[in-house]
C-alpha atoms as a PDB file:
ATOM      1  CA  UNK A   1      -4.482  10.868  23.159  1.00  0.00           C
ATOM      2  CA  UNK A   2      -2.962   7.442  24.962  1.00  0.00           C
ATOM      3  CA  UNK A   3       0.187   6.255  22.441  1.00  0.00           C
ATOM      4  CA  UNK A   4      -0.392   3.551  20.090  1.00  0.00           C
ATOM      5  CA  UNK A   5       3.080   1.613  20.302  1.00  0.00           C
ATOM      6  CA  UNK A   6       4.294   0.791  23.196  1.00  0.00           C
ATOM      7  CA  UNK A   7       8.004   0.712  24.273  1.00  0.00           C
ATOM      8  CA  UNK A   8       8.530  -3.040  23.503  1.00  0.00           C
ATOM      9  CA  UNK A   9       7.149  -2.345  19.876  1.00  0.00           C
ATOM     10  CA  UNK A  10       8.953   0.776  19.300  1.00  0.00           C
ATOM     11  CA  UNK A  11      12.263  -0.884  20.527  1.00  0.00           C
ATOM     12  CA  UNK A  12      11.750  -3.762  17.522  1.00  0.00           C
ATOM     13  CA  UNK A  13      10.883  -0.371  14.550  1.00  0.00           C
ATOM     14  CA  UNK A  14      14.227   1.083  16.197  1.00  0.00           C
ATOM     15  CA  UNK A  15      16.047  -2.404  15.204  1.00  0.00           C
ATOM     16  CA  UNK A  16      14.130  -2.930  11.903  1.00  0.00           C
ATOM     17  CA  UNK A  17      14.711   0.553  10.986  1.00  0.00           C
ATOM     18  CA  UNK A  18      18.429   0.291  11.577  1.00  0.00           C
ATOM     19  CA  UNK A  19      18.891  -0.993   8.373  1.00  0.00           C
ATOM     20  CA  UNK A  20      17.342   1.850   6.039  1.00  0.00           C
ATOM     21  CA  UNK A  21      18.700   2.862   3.617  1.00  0.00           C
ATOM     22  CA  UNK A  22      17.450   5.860   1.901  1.00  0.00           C
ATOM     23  CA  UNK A  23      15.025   8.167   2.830  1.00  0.00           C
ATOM     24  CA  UNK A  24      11.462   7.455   2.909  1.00  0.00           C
ATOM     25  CA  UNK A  25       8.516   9.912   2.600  1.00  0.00           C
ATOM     26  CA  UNK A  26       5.151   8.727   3.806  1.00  0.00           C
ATOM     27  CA  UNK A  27       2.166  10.750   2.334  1.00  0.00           C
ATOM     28  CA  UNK A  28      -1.218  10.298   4.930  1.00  0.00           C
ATOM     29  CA  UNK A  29      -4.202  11.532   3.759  1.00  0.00           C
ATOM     30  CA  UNK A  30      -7.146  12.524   6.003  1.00  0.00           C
ATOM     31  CA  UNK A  31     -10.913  14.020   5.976  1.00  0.00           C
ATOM     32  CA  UNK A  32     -12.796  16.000   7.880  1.00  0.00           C
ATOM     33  CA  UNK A  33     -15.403  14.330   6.367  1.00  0.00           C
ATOM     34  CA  UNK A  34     -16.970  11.608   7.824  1.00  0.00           C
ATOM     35  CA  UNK A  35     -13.300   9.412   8.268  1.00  0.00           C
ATOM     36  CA  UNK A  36     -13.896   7.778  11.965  1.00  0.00           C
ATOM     37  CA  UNK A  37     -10.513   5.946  11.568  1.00  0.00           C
ATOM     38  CA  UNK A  38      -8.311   9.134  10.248  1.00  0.00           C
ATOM     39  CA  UNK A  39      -7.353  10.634  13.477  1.00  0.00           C
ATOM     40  CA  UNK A  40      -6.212   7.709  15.151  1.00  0.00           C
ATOM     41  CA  UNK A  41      -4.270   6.691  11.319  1.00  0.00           C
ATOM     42  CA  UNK A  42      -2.327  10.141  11.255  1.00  0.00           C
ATOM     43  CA  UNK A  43      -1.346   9.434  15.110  1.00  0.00           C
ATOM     44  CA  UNK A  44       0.000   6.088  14.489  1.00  0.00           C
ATOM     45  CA  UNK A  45       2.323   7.160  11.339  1.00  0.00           C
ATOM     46  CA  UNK A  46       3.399  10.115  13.482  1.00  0.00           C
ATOM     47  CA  UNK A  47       4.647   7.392  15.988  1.00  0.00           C
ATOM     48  CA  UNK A  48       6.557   5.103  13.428  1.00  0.00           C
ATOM     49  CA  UNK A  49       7.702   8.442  11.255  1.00  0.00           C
ATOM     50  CA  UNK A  50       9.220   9.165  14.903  1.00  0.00           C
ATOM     51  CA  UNK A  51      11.376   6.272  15.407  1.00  0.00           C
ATOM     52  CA  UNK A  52      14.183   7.220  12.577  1.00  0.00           C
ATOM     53  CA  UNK A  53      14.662  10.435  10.767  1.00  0.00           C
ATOM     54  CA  UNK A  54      15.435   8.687   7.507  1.00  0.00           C
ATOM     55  CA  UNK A  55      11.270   8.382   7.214  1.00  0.00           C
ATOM     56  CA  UNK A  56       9.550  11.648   6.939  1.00  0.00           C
ATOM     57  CA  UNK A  57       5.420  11.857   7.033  1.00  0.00           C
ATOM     58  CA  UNK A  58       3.560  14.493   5.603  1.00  0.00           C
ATOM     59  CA  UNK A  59       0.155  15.667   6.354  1.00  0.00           C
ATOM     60  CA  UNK A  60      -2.529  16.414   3.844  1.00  0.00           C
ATOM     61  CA  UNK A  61      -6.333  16.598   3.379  1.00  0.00           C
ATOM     62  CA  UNK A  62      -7.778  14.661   0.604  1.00  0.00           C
ATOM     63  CA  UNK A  63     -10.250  17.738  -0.332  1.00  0.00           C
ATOM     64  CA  UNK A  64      -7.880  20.377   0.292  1.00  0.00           C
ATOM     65  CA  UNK A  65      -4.958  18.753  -1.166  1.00  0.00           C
ATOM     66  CA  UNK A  66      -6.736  17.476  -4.128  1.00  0.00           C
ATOM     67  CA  UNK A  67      -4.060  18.667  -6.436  1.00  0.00           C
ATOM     68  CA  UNK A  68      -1.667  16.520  -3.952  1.00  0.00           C
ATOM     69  CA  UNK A  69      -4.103  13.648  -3.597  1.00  0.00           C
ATOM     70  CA  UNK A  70      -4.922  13.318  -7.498  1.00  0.00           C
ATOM     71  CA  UNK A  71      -1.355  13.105  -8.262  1.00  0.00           C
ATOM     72  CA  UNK A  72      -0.603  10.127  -6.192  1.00  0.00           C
ATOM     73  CA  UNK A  73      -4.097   8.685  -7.413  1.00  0.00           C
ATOM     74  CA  UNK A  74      -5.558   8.450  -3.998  1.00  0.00           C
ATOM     75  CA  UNK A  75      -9.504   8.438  -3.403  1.00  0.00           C
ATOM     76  CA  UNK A  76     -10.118   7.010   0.137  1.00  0.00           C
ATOM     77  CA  UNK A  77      -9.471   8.444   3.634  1.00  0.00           C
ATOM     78  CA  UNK A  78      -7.629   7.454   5.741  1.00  0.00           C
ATOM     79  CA  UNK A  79      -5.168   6.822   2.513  1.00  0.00           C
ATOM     80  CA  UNK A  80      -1.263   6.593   3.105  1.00  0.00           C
ATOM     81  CA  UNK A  81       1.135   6.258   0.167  1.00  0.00           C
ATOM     82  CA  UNK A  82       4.953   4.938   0.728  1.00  0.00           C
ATOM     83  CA  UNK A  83       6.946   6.948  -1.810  1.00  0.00           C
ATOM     84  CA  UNK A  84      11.044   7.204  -2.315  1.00  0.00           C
ATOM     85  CA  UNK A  85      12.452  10.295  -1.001  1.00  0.00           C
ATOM     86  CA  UNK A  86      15.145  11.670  -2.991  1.00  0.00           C
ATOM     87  CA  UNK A  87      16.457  15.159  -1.526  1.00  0.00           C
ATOM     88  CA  UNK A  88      13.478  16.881  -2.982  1.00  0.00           C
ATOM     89  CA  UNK A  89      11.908  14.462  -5.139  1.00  0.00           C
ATOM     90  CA  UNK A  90       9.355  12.354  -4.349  1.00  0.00           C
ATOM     91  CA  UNK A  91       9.096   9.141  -6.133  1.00  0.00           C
ATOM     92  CA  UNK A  92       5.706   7.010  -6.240  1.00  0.00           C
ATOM     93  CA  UNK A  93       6.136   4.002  -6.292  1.00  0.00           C
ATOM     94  CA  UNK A  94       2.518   3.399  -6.248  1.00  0.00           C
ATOM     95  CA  UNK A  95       2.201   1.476  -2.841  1.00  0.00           C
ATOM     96  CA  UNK A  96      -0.906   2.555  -1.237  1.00  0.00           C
ATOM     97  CA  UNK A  97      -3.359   1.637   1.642  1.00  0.00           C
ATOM     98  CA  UNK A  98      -7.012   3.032   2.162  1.00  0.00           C
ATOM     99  CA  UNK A  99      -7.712   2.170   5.373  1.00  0.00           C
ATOM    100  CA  UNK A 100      -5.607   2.188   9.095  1.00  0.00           C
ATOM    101  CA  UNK A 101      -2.795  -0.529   8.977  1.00  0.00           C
ATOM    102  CA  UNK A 102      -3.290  -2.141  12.460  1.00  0.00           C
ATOM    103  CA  UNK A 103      -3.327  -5.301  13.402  1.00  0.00           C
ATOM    104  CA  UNK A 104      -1.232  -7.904  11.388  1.00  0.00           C
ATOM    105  CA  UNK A 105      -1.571  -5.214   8.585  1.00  0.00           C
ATOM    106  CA  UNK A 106       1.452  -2.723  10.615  1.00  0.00           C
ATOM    107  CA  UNK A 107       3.684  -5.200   9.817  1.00  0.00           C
ATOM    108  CA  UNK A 108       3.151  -4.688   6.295  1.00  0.00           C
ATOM    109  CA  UNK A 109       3.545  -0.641   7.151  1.00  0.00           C
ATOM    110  CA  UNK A 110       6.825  -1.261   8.414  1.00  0.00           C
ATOM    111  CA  UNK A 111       8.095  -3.545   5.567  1.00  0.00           C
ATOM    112  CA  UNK A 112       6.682  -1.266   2.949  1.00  0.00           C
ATOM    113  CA  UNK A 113       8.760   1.141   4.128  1.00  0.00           C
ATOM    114  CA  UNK A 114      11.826  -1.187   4.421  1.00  0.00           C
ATOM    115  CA  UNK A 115      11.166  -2.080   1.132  1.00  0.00           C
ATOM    116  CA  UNK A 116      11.130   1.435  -0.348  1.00  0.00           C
ATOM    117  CA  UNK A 117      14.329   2.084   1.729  1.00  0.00           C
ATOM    118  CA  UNK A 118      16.394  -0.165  -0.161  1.00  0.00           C
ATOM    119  CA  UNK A 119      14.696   0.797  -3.130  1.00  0.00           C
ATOM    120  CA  UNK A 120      14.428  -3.094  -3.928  1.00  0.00           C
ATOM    121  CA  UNK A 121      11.481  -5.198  -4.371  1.00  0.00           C
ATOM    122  CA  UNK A 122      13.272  -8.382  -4.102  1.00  0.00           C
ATOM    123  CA  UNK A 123      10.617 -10.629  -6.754  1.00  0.00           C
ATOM    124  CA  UNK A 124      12.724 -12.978  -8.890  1.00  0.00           C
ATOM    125  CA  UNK A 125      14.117 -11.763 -11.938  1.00  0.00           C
ATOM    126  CA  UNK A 126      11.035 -13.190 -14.617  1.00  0.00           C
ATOM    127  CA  UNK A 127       8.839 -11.774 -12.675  1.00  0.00           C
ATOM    128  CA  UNK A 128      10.843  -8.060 -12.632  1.00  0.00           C
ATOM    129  CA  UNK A 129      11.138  -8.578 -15.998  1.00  0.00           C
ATOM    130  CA  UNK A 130       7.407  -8.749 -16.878  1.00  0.00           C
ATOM    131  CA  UNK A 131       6.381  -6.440 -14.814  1.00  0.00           C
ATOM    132  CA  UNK A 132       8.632  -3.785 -16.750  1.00  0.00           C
ATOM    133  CA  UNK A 133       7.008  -4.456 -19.723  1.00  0.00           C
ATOM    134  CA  UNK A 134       3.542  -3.747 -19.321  1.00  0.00           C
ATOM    135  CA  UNK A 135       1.984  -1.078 -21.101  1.00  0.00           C
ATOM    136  CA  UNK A 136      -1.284  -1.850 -20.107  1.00  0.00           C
ATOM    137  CA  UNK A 137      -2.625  -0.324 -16.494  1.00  0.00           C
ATOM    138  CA  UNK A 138      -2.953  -2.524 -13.509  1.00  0.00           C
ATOM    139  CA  UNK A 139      -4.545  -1.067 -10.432  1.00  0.00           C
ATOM    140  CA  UNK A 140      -4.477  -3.962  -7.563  1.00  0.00           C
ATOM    141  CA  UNK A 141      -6.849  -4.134  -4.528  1.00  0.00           C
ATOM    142  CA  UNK A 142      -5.931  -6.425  -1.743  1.00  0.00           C
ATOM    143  CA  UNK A 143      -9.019  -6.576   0.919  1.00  0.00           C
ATOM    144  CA  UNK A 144      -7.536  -7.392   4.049  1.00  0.00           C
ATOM    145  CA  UNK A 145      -8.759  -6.844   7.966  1.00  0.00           C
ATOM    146  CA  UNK A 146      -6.452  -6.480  10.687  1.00  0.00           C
ATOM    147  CA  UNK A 147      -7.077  -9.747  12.668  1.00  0.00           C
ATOM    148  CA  UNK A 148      -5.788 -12.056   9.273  1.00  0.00           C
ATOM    149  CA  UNK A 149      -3.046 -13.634   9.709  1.00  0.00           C
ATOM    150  CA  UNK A 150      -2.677 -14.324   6.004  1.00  0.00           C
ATOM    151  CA  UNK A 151      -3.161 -10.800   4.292  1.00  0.00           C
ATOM    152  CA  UNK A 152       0.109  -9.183   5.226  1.00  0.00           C
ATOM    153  CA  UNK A 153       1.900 -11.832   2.693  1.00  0.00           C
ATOM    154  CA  UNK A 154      -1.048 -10.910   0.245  1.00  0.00           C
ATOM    155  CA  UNK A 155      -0.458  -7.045   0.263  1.00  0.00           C
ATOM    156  CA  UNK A 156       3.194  -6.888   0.597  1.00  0.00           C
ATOM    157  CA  UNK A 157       3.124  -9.099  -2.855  1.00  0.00           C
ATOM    158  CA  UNK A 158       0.822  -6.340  -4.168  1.00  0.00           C
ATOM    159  CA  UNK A 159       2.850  -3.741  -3.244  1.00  0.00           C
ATOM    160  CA  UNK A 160       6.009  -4.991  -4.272  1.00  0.00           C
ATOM    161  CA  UNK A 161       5.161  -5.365  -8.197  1.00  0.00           C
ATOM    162  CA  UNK A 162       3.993  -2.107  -8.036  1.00  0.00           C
ATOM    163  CA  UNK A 163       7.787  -0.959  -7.098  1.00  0.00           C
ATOM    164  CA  UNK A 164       8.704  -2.604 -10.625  1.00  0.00           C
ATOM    165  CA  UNK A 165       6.545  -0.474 -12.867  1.00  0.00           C
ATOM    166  CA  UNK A 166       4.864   2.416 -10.811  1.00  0.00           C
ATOM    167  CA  UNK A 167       3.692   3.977 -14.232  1.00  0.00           C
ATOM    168  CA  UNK A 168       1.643   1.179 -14.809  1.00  0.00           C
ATOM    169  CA  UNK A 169       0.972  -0.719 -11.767  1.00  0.00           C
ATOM    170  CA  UNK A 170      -0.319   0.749  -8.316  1.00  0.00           C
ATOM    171  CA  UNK A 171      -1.571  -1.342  -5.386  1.00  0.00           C
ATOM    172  CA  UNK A 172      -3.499  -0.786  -3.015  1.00  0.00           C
ATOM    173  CA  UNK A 173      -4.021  -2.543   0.535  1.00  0.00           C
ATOM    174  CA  UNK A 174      -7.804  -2.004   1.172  1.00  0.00           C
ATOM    175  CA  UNK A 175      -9.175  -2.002   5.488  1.00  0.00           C
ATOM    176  CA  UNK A 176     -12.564  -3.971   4.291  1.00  0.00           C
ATOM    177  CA  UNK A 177     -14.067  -3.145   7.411  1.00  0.00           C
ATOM    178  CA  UNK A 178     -13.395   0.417   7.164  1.00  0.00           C
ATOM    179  CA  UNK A 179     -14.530   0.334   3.509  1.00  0.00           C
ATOM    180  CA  UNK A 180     -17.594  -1.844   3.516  1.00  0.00           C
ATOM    181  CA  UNK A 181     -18.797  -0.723   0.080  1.00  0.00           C
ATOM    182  CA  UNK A 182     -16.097  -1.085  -1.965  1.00  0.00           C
ATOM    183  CA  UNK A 183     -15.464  -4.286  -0.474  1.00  0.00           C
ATOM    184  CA  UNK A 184     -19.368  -5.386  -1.233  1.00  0.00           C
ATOM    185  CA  UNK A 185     -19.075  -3.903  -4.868  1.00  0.00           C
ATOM    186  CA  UNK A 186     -16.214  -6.556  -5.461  1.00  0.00           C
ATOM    187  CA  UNK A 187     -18.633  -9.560  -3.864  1.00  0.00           C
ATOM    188  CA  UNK A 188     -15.582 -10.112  -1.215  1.00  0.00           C
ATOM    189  CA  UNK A 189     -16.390 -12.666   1.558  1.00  0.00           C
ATOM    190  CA  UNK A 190     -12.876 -13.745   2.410  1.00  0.00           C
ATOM    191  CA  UNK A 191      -9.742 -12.042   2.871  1.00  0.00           C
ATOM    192  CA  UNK A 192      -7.092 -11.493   1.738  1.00  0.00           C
ATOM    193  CA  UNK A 193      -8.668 -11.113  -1.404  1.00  0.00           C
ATOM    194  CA  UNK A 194      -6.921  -9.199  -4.385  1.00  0.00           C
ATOM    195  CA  UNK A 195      -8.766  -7.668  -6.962  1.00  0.00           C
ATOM    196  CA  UNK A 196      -7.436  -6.598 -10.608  1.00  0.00           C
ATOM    197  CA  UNK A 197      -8.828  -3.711 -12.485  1.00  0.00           C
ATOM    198  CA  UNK A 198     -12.075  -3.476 -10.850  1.00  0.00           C
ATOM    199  CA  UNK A 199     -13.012  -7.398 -11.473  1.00  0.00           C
ATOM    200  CA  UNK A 200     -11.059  -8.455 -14.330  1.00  0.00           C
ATOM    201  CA  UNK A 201      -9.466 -10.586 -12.255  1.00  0.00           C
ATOM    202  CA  UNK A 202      -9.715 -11.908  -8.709  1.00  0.00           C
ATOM    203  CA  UNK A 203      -7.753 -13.706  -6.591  1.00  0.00           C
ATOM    204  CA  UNK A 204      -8.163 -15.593  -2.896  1.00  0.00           C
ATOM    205  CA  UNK A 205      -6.015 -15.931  -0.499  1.00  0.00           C
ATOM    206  CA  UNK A 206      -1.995 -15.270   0.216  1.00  0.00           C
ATOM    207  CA  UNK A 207      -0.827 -16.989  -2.964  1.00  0.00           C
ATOM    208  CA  UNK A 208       2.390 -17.370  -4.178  1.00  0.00           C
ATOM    209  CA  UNK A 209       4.073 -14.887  -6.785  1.00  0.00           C
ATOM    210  CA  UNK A 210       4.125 -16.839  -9.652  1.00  0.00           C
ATOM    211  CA  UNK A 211      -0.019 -17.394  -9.437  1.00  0.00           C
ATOM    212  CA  UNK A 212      -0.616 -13.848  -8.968  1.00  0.00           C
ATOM    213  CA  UNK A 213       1.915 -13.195 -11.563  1.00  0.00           C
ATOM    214  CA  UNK A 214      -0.198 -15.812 -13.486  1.00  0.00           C
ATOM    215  CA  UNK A 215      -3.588 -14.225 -12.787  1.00  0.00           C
ATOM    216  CA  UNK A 216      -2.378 -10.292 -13.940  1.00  0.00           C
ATOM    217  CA  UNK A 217      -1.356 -12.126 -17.065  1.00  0.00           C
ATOM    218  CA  UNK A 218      -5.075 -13.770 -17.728  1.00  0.00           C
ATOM    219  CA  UNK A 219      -6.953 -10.372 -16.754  1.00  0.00           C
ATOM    220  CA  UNK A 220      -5.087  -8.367 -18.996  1.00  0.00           C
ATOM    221  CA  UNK A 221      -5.808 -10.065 -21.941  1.00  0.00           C
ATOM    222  CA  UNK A 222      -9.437 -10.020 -21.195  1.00  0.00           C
ATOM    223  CA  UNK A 223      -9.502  -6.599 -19.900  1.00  0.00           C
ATOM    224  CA  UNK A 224      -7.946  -3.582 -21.654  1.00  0.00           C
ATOM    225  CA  UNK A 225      -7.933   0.125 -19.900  1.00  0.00           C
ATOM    226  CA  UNK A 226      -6.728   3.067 -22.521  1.00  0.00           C
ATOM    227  CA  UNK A 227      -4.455   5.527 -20.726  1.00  0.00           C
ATOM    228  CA  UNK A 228      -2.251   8.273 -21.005  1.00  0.00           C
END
């Protein structure tokens, strides 16, 4: 199969991916089940993976890896989770897509992974500090497609409160082409649009973090999930 990233793009990972950190393991989940977009998903994260040994990818199937899959709470193939990589530990730090990140949406791939490298989410300090104190479960779907320009700021948002409370908070950057139904059960018609705990809030567009901040805040107290 032709290679995704050309030499140009791999030379500008090499010089992003100068600055990791620590290690980085990226979890890809595929199907042999009617998943068009997995085998072309799993070759493009073998291809970044490649670029610097300090990010590691490993392979699974989301039906024979269920145990694997259902521990890192993902449903959807293709599904990739960026986790912390501490000798043998694997942290989550629930930052997921469903769906291939191409397009404007591989630059979110690639700072993901910066992100987890320096183990830093970089929101401002009231915002950390709410976001540690949840005890209530926040599951966060950004809809996205690859040729918006906007939904890279949109996810990357997502995905970096989830860093500040993984026990709580997971988000998830959803392909809405590749995932028509989900994206139809949550009426969305524009992208990026985020969606918290399955409708209990919703917001449109690549806002900034206090609004989003604002919106968890609102669908919370209307919305209450018991867990564990």
């Amino acid at each position: 199969m032709e290679k995704f990233l050309d030499q140009k793009v791999i030379k500008q990972i090499e010089e992003a991916f100068s600055e990791l950190q620590e290690p980085v393991q990226v979890l890809y989940f595929g199907s042999q089940d009617q998943c068009d977009a997995c085998a072309e998903t799993q070759q493009l994260l073998e291809e970044v993976s490649a670029v610097n040994d300090k990010v590691e990818l490993n392979v699974y199937d989301l039906q024979a890896n269920r145990d694997i899959a259902e521990k890192f709470n993902v449903t959807n193939a293709p599904g990739i989770v960026i986790a912390a990589k501490n000798d043998a530990d694997v942290k989550n730090f629930g930052i997921q897509f469903s769906g291939t990140p191409s397009g404007y949406e591989f630059s979110t791939l690639i700072n993901d992974i910066m992100a987890v490298s320096r183990r830093d989410s970089g929101l401002t300090e009231t915002t950390r500090a709410f976001l540690k104190q949840l005890d209530q479960p926040v599951h966060l779907q950004v809809f996205v497609t690859p040729s918006c320009p906007y939904c890279p700021r949109a996810v990357l948002l997502a995905h970096q409160m989830a860093m500040e409370n993984p026990r709580m908070i997971r988000a998830e950057g959803v392909e809405a082409t590749q995932f028509p139904e989900l994206a139809n059960r949550f009426n969305v018609r524009g992208v990026p649009q985020t969606v918290i705990n399955s409708g209990a809030g919703i917001v449109v567009g690549a806002v900034p973090e206090q609004n989003l901040l604002a919106e968890i805040r609102r669908a919370l107290q209307n919305y209450r999930v018991p867990h564990n």
